[in-house]
C-alpha atoms as a PDB file:
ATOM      1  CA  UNK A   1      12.897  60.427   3.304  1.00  0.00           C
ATOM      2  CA  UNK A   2       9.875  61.734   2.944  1.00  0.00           C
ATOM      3  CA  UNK A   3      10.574  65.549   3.000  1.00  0.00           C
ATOM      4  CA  UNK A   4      12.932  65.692  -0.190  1.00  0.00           C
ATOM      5  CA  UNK A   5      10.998  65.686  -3.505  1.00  0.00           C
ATOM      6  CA  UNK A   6      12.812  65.383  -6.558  1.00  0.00           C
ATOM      7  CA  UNK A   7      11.531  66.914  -9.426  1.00  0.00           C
ATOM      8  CA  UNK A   8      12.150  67.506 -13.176  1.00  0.00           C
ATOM      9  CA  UNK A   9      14.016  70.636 -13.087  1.00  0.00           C
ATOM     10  CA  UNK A  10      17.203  69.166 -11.473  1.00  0.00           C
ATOM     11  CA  UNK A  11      17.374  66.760 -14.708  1.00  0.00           C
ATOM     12  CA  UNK A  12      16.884  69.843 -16.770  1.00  0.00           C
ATOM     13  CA  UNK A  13      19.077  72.084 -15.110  1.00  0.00           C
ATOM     14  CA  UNK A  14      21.995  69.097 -14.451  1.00  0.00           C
ATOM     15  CA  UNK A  15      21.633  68.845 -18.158  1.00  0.00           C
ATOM     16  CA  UNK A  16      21.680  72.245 -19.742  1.00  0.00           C
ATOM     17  CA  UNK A  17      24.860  73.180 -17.400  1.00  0.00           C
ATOM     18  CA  UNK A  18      26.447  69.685 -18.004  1.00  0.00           C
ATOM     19  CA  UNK A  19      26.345  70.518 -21.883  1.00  0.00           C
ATOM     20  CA  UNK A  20      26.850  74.108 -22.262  1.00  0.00           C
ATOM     21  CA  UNK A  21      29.731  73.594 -20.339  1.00  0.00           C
ATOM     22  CA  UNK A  22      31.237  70.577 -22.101  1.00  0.00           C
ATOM     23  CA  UNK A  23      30.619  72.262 -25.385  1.00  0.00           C
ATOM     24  CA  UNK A  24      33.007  75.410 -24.230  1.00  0.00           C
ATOM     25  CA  UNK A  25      35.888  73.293 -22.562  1.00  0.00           C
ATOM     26  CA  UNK A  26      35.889  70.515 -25.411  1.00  0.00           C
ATOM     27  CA  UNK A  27      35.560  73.087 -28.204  1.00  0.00           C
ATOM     28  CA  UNK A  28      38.800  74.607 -27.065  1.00  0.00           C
ATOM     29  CA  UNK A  29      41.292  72.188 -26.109  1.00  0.00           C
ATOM     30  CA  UNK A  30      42.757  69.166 -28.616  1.00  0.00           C
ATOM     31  CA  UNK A  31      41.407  66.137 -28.063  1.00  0.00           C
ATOM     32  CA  UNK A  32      43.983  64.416 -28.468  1.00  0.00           C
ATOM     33  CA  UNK A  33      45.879  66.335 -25.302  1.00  0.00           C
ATOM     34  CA  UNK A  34      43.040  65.439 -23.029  1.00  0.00           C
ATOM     35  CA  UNK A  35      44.005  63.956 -19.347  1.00  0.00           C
ATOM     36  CA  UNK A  36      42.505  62.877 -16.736  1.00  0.00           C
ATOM     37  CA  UNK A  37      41.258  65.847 -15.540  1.00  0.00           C
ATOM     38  CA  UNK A  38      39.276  67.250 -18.569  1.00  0.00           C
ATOM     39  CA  UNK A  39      36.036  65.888 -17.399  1.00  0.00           C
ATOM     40  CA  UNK A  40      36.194  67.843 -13.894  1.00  0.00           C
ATOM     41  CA  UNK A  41      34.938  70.837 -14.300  1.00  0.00           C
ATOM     42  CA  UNK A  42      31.795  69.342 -17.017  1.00  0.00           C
ATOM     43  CA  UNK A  43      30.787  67.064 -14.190  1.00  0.00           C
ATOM     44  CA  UNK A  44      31.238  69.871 -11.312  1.00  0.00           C
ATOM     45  CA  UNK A  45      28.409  71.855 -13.725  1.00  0.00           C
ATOM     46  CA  UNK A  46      26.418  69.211 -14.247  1.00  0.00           C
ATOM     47  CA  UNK A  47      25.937  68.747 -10.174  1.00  0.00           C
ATOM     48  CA  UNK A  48      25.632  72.627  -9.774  1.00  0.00           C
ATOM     49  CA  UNK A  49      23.084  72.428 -12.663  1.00  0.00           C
ATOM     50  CA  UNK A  50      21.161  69.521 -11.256  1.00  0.00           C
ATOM     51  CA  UNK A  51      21.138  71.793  -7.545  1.00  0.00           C
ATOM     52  CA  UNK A  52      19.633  74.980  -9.432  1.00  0.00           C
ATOM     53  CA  UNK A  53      17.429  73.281 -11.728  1.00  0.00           C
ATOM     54  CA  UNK A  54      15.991  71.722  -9.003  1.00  0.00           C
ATOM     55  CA  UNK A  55      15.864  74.668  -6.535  1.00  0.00           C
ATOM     56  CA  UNK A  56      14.224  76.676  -9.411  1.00  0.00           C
ATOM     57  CA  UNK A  57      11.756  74.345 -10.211  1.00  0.00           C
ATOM     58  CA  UNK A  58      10.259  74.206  -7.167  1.00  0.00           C
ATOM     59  CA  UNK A  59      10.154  77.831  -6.694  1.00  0.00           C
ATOM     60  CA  UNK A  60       8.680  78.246  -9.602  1.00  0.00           C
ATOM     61  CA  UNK A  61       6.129  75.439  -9.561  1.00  0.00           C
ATOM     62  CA  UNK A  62       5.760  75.208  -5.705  1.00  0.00           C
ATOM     63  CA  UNK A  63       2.289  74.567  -5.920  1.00  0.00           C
ATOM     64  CA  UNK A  64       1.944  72.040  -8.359  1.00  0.00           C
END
């Protein structure tokens, strides 16, 4: 496909939301309480993350 062009800022982005967000659910629930679900909402901010990061990055460096 040679009109999508992937770029840093979704790795970045995918990253940053994909930790900040596992930090807050898994510093406040037990671990050992943890079902199958825990890891649903991390991974759902990790994609939005990875969407923004990527969006922004190519705003910002469009001409690069």
């Amino acid at each position: 496909m040679p009109n999508i062009k992937l770029n840093p800022g979704g790795l970045i982005g995918g990253l940053a939301f994909g930790v900040i967000t596992g930090a807050i659910i898994f510093s406040t629930i037990d671990i050992n309480e943890v079902g199958p679900g825990a890891f649903k909402i991390p991974i759902f901010a990790l994609i939005v993350g990875a969407f923004a990061g990527n969006f922004a990055w190519g705003f910002i460096f469009k001409n690069l």
